[in-house]
PDB file of N, CA and C in Angstrom:
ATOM      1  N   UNK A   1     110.712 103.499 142.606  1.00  0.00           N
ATOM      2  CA  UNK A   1     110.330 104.541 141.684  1.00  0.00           C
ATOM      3  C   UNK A   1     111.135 104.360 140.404  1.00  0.00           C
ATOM      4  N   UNK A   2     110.660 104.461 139.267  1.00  0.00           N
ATOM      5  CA  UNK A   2     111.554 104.491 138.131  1.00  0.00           C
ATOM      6  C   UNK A   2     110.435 104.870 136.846  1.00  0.00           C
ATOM      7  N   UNK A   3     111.251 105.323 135.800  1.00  0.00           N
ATOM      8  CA  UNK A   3     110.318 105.859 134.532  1.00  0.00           C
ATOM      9  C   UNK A   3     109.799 105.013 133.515  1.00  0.00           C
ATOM     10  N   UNK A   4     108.866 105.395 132.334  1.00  0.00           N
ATOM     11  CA  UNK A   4     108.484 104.827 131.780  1.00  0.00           C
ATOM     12  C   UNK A   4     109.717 104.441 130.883  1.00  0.00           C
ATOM     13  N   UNK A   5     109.136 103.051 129.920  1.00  0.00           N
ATOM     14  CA  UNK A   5     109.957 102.314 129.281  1.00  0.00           C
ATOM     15  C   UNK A   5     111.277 101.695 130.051  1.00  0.00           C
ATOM     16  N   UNK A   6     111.858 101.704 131.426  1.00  0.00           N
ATOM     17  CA  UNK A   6     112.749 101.359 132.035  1.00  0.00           C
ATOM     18  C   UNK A   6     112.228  99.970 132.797  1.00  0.00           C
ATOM     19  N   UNK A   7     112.808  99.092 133.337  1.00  0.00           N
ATOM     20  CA  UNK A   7     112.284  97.782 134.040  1.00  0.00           C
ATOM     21  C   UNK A   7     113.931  97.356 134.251  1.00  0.00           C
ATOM     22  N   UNK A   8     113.381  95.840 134.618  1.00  0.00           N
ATOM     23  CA  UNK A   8     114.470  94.705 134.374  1.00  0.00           C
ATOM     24  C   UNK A   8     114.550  93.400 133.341  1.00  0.00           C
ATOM     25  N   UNK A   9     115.751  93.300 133.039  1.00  0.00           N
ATOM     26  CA  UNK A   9     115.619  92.519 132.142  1.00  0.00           C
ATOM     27  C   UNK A   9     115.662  91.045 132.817  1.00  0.00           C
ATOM     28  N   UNK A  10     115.680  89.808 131.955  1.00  0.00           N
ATOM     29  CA  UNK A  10     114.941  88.478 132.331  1.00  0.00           C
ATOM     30  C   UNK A  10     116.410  88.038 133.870  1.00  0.00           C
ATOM     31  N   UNK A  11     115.042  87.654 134.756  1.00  0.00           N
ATOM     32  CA  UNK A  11     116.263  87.188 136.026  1.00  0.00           C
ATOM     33  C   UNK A  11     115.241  86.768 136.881  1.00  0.00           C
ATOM     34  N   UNK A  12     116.203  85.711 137.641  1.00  0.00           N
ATOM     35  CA  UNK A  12     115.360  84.864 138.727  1.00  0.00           C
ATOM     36  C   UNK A  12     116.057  85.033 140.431  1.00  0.00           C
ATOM     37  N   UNK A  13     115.455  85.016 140.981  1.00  0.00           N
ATOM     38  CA  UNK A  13     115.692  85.181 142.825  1.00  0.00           C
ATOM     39  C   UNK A  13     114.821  84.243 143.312  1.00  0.00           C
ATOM     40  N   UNK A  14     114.563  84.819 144.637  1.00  0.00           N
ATOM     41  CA  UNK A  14     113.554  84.092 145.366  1.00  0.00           C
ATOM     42  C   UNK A  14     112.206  84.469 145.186  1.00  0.00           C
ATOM     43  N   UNK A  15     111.285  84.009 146.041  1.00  0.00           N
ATOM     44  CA  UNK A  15     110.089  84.168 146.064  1.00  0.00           C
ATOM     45  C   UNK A  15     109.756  85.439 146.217  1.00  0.00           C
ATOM     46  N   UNK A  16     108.578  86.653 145.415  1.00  0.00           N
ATOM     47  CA  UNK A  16     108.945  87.943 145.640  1.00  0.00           C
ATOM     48  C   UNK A  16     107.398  88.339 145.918  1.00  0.00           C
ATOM     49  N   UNK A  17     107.176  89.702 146.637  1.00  0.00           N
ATOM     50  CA  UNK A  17     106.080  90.206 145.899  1.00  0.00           C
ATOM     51  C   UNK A  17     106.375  91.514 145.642  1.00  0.00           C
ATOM     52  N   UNK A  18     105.621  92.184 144.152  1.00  0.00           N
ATOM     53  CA  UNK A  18     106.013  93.358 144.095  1.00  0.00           C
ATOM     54  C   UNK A  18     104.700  94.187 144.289  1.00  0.00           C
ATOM     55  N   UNK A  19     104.176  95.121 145.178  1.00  0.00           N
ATOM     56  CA  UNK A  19     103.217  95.707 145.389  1.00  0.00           C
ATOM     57  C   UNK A  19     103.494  97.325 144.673  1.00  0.00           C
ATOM     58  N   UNK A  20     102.232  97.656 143.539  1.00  0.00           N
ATOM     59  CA  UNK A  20     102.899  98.753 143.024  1.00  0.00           C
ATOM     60  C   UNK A  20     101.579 100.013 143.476  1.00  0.00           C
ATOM     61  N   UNK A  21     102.539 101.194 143.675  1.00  0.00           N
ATOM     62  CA  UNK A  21     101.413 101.996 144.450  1.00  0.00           C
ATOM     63  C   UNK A  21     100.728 103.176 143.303  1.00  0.00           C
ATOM     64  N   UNK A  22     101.768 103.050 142.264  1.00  0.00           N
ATOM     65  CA  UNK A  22     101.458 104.220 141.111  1.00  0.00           C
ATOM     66  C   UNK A  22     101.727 103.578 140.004  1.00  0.00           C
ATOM     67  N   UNK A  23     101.191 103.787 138.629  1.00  0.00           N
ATOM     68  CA  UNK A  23     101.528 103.723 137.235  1.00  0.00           C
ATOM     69  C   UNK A  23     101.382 101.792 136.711  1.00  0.00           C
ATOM     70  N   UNK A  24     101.938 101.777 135.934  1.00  0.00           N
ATOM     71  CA  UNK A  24     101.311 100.228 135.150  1.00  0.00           C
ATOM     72  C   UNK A  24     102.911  99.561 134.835  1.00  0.00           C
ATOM     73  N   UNK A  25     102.957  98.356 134.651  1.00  0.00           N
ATOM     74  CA  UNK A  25     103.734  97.033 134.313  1.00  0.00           C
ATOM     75  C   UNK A  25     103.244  96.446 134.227  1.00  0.00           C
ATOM     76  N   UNK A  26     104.499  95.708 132.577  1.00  0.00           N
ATOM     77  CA  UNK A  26     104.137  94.513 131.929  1.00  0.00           C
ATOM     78  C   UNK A  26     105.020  93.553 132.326  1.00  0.00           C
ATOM     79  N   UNK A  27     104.279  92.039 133.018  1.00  0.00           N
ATOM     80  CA  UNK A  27     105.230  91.238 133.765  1.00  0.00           C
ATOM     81  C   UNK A  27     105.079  90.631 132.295  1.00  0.00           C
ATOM     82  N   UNK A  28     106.439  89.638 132.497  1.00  0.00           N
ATOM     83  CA  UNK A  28     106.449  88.513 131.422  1.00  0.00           C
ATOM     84  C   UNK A  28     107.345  87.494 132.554  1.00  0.00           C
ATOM     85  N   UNK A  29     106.906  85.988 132.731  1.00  0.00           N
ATOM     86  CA  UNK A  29     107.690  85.188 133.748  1.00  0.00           C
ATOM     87  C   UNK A  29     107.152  84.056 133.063  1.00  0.00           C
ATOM     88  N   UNK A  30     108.472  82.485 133.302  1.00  0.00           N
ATOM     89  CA  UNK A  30     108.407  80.938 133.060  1.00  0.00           C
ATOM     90  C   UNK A  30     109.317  80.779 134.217  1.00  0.00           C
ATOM     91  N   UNK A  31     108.725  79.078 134.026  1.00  0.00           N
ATOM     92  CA  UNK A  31     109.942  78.477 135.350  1.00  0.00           C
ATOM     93  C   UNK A  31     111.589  78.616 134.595  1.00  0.00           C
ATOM     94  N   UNK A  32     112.321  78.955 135.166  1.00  0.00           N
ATOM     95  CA  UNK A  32     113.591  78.682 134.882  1.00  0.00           C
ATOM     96  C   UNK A  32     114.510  78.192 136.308  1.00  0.00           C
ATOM     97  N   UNK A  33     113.643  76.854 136.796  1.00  0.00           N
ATOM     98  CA  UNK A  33     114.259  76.478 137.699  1.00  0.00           C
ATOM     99  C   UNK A  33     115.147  75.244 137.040  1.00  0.00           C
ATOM    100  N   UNK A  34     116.387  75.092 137.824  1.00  0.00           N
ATOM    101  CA  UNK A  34     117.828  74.317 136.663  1.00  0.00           C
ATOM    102  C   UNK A  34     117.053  72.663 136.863  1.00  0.00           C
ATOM    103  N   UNK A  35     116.400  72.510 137.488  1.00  0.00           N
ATOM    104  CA  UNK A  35     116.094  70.604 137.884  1.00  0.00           C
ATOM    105  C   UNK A  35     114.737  70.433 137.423  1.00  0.00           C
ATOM    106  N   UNK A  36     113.428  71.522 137.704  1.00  0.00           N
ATOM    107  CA  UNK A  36     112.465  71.035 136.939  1.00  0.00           C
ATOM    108  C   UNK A  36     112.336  71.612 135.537  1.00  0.00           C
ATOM    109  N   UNK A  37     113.270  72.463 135.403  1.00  0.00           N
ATOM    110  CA  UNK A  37     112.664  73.616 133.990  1.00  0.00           C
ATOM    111  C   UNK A  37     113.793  73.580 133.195  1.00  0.00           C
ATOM    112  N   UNK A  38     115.307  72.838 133.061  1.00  0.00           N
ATOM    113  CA  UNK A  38     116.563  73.096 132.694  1.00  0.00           C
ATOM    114  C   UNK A  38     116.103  74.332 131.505  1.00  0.00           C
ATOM    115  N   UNK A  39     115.245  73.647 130.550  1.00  0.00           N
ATOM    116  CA  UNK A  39     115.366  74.488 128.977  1.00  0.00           C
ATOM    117  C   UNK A  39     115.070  76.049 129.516  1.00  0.00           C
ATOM    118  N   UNK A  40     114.512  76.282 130.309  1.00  0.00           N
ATOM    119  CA  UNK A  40     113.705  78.105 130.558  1.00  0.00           C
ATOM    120  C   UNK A  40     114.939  78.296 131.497  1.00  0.00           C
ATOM    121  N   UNK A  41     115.867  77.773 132.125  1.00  0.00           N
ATOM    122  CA  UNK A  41     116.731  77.683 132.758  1.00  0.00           C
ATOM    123  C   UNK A  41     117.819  78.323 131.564  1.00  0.00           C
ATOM    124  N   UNK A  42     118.348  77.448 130.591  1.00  0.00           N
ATOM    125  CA  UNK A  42     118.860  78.099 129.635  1.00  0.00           C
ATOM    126  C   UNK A  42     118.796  78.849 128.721  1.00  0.00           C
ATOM    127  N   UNK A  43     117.367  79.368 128.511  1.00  0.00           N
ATOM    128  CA  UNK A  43     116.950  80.370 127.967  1.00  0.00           C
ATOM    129  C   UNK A  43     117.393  81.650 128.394  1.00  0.00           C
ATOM    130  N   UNK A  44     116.903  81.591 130.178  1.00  0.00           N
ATOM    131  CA  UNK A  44     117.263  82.804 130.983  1.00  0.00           C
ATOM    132  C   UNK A  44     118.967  83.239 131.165  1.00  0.00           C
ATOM    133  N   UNK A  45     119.634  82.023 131.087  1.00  0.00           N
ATOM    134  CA  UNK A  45     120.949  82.441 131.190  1.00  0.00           C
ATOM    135  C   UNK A  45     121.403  82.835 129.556  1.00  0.00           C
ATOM    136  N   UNK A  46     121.081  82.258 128.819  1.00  0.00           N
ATOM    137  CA  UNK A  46     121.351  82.999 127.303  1.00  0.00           C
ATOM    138  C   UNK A  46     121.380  84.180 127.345  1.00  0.00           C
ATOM    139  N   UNK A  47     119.994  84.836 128.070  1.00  0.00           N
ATOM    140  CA  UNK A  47     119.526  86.724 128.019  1.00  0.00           C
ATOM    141  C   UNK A  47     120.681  86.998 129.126  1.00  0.00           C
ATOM    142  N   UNK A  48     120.985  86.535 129.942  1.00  0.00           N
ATOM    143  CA  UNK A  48     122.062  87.219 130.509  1.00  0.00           C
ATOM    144  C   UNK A  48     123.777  87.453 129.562  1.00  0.00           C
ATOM    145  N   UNK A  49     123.845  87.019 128.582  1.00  0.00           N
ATOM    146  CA  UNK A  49     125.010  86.601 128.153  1.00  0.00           C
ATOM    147  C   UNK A  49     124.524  87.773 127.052  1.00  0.00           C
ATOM    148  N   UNK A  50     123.653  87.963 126.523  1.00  0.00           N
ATOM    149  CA  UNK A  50     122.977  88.668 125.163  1.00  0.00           C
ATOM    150  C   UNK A  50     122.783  90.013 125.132  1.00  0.00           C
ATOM    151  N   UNK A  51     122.018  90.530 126.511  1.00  0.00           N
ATOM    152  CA  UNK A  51     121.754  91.595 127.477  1.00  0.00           C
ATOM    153  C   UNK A  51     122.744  91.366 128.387  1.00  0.00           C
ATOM    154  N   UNK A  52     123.908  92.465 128.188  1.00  0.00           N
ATOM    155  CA  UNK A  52     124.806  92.893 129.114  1.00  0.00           C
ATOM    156  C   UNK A  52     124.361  94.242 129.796  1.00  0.00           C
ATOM    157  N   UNK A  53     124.631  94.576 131.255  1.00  0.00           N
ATOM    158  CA  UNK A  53     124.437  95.575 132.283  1.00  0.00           C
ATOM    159  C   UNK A  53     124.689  96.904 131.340  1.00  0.00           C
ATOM    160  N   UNK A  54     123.676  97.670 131.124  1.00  0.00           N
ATOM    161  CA  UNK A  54     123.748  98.808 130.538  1.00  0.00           C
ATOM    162  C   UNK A  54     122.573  98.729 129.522  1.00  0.00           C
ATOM    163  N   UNK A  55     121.799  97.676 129.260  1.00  0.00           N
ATOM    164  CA  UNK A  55     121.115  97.003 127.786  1.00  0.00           C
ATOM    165  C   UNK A  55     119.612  97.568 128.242  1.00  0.00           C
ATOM    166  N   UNK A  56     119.137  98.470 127.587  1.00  0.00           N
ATOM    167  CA  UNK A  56     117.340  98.531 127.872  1.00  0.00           C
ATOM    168  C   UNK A  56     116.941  97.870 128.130  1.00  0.00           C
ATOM    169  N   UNK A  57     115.761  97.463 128.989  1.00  0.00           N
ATOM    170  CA  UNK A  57     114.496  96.565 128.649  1.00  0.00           C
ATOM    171  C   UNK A  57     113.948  96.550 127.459  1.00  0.00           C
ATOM    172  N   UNK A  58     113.327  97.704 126.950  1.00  0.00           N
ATOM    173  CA  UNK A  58     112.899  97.969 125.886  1.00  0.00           C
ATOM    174  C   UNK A  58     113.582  97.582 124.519  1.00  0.00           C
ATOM    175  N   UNK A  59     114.376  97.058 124.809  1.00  0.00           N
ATOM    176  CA  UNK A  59     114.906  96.825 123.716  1.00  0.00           C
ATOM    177  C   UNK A  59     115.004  95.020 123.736  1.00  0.00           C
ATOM    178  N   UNK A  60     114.674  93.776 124.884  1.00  0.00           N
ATOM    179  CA  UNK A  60     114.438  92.760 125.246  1.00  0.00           C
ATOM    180  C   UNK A  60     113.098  92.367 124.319  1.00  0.00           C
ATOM    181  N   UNK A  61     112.303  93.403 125.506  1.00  0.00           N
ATOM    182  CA  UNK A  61     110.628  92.993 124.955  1.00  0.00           C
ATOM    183  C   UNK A  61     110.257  92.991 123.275  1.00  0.00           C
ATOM    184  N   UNK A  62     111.519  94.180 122.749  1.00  0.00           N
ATOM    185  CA  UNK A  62     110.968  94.221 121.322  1.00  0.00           C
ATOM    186  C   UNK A  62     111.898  93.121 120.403  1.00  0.00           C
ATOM    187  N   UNK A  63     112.691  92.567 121.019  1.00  0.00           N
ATOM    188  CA  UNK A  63     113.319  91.429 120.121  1.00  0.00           C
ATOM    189  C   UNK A  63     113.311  90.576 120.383  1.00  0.00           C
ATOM    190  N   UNK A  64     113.224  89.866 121.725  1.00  0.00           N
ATOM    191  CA  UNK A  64     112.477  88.185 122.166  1.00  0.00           C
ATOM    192  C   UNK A  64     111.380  88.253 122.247  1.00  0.00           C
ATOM    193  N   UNK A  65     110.220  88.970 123.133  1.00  0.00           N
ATOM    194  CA  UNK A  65     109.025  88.650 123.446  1.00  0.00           C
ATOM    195  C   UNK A  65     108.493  87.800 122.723  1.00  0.00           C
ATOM    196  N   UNK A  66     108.744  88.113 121.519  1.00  0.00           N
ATOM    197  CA  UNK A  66     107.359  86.682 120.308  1.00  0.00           C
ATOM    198  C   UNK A  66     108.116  85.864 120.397  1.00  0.00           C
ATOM    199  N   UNK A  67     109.297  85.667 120.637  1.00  0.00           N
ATOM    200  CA  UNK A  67     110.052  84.436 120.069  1.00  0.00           C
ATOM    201  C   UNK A  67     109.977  82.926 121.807  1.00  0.00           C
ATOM    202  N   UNK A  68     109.916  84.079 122.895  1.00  0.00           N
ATOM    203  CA  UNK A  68     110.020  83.196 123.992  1.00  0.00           C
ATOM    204  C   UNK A  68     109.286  82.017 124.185  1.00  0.00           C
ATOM    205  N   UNK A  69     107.624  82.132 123.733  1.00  0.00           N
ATOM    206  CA  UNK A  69     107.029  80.856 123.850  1.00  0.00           C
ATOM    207  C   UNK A  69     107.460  79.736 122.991  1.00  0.00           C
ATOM    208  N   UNK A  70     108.180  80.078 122.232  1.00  0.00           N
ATOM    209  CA  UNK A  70     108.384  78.714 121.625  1.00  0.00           C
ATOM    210  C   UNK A  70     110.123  77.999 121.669  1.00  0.00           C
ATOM    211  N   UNK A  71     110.596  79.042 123.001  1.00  0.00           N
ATOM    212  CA  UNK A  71     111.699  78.502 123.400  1.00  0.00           C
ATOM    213  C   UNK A  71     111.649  77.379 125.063  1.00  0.00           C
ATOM    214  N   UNK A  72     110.535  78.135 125.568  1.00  0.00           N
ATOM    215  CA  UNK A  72     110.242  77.546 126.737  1.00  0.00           C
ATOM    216  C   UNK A  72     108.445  76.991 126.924  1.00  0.00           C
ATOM    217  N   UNK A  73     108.238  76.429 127.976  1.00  0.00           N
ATOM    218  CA  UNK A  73     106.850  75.308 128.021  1.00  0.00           C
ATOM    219  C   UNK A  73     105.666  75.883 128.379  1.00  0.00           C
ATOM    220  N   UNK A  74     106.054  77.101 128.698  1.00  0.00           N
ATOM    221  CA  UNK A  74     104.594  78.305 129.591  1.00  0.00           C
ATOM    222  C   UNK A  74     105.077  79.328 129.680  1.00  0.00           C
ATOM    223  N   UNK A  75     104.647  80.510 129.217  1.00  0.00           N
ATOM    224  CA  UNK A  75     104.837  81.898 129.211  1.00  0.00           C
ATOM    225  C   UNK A  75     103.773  82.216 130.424  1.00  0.00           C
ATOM    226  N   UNK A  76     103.933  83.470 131.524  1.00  0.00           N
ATOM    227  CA  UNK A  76     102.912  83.829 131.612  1.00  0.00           C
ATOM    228  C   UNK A  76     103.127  85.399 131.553  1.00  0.00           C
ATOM    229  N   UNK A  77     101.850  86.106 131.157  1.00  0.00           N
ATOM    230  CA  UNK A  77     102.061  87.779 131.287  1.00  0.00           C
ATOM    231  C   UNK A  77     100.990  88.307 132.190  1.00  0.00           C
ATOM    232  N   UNK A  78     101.497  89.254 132.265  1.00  0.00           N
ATOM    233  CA  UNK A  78     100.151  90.317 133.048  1.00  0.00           C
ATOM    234  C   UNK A  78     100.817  91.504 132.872  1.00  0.00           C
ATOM    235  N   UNK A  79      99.190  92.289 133.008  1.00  0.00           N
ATOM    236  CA  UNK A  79      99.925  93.936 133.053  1.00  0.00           C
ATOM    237  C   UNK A  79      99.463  94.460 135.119  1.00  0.00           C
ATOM    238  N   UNK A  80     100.229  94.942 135.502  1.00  0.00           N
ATOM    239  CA  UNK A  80     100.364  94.794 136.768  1.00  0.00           C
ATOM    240  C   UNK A  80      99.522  96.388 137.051  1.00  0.00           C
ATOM    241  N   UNK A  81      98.483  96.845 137.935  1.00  0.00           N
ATOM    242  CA  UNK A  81      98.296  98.267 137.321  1.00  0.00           C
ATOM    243  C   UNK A  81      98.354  98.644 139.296  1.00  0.00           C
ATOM    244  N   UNK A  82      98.292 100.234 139.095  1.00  0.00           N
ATOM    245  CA  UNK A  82      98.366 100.471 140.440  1.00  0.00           C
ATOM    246  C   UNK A  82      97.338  99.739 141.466  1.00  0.00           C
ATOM    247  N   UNK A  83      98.061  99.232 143.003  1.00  0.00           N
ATOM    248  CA  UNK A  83      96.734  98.543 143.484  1.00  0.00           C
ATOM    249  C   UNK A  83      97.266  97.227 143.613  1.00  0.00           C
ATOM    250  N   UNK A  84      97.585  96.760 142.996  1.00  0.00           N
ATOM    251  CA  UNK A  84      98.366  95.195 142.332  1.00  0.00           C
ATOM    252  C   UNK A  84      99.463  95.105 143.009  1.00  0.00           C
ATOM    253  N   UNK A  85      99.312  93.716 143.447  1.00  0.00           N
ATOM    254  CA  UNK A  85     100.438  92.668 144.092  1.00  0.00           C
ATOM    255  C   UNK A  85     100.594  91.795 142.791  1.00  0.00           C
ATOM    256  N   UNK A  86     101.897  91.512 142.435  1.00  0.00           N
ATOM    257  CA  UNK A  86     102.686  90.381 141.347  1.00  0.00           C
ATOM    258  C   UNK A  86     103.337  89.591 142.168  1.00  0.00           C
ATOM    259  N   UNK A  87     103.005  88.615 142.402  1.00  0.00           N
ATOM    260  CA  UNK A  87     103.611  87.361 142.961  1.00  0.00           C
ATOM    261  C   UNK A  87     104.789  86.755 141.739  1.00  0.00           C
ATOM    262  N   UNK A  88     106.121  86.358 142.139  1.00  0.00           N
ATOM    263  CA  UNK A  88     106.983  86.169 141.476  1.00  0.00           C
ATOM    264  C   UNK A  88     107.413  84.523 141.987  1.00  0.00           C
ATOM    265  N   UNK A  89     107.066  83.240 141.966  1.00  0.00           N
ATOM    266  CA  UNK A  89     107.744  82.607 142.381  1.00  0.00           C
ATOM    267  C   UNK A  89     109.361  82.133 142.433  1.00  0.00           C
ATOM    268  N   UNK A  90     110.224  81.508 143.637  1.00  0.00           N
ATOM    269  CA  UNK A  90     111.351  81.365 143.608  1.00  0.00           C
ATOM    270  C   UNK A  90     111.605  80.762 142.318  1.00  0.00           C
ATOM    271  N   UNK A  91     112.573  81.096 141.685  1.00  0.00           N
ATOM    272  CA  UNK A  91     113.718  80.187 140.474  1.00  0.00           C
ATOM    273  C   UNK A  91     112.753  80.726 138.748  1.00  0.00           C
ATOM    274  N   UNK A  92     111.801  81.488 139.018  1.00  0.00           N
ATOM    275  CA  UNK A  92     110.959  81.906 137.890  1.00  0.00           C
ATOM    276  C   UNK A  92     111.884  83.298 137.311  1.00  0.00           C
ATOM    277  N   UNK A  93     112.215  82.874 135.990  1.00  0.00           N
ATOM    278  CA  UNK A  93     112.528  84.157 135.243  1.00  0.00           C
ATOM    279  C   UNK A  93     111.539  85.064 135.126  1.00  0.00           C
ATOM    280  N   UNK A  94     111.874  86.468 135.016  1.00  0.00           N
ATOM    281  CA  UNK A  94     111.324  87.494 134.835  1.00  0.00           C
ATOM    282  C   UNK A  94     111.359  88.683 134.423  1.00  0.00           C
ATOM    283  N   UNK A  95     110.615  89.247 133.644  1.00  0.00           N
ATOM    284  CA  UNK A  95     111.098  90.678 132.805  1.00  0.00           C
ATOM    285  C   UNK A  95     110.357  91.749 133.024  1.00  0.00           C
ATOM    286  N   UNK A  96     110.597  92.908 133.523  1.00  0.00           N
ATOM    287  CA  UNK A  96     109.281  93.804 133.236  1.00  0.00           C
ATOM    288  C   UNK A  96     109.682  95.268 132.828  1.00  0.00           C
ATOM    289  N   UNK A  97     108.711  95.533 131.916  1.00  0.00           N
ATOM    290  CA  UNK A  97     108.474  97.073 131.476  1.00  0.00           C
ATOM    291  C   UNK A  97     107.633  97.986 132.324  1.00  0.00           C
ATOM    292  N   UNK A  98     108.304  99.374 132.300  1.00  0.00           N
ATOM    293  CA  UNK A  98     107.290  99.873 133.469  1.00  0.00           C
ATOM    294  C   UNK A  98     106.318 100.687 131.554  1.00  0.00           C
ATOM    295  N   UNK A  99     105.020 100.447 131.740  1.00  0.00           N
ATOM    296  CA  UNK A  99     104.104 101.132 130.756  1.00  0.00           C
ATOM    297  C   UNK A  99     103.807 102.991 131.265  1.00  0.00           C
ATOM    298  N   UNK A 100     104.509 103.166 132.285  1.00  0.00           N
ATOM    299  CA  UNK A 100     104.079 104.802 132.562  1.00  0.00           C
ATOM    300  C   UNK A 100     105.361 104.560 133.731  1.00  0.00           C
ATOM    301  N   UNK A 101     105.309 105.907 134.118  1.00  0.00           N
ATOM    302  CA  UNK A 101     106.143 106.464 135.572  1.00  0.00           C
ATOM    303  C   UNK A 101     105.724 105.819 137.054  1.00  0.00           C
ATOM    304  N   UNK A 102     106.063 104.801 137.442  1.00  0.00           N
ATOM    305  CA  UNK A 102     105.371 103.851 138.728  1.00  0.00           C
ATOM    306  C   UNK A 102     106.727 103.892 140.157  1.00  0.00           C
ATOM    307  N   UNK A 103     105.992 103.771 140.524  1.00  0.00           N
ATOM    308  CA  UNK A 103     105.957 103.542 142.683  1.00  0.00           C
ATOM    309  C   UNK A 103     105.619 102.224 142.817  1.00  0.00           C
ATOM    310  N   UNK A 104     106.581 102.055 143.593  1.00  0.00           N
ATOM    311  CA  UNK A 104     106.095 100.191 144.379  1.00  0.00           C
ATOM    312  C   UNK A 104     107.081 100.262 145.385  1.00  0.00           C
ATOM    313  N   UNK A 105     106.795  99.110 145.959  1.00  0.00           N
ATOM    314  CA  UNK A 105     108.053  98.820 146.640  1.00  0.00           C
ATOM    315  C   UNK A 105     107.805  96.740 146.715  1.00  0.00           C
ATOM    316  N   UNK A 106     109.309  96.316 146.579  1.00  0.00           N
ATOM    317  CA  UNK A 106     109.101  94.615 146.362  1.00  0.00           C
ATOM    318  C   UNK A 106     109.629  93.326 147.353  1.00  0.00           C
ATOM    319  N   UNK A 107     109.109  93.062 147.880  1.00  0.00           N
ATOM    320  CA  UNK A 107     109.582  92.266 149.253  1.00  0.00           C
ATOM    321  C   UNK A 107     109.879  90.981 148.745  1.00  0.00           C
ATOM    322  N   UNK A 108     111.020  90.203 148.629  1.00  0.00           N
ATOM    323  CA  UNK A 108     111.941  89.141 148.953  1.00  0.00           C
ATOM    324  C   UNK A 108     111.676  88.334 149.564  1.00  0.00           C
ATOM    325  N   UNK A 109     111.361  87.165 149.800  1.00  0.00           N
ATOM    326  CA  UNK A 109     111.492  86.211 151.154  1.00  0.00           C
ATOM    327  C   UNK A 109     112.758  85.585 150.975  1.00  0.00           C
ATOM    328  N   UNK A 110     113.428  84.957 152.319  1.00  0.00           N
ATOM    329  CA  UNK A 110     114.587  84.281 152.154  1.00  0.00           C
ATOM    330  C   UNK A 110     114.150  82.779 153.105  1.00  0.00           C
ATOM    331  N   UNK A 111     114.056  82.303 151.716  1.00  0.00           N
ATOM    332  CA  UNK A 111     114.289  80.536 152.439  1.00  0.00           C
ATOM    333  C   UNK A 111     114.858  79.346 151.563  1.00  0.00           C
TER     334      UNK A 111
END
């Protein structure tokens, strides 16, 4: 559960899915795996160094978003709406805005 304009800012885990049961998100994800993707790799660790713990989302999306495709090789977006599974692959950076007040819940795999 969490409110509008709140999300996470750019970060990679494992393989995920996020199933959302209420309200809308905007995914934004590239590979930032360190052996096939190094550059989206260092992109993503830049936003960690830039965006310190406490830093909006909203405030990410409105000052990289245009600039990301032409730091890394494939952007992809979607807007995620209730109903919707977002598949996140392992080592893929990722950002999202919630667009309204949303419910989900996001399952992890570990391998």
């Amino acid at each position: 559960h969490s409110n509008k304009n709140q999300g996470t800012l750019p970060h990679s885990h494992g393989d995920a899915f996020n199933i959302l049961q209420k309200g809308e998100k905007h995914w934004i994800m590239h590979d930032a795996n360190i052996k096939l993707a190094p550059k989206g790799n260092v992109v993503m660790m830049n936003y960690y160094y830039q965006y310190s713990a406490g830093t909006h989302v909203k405030d990410w999306f409105s000052k990289e978003l245009k600039s990301l495709p032409k730091q890394v090789e494939k952007v992809a977006q979607c807007i995620q709406k209730a109903g919707d599974i977002v598949f996140v692959p392992k080592h893929y950076s990722h950002a999202v805005i919630n667009n309204s007040k949303v419910t989900g819940i996001v399952v992890e795999t570990r391998r």
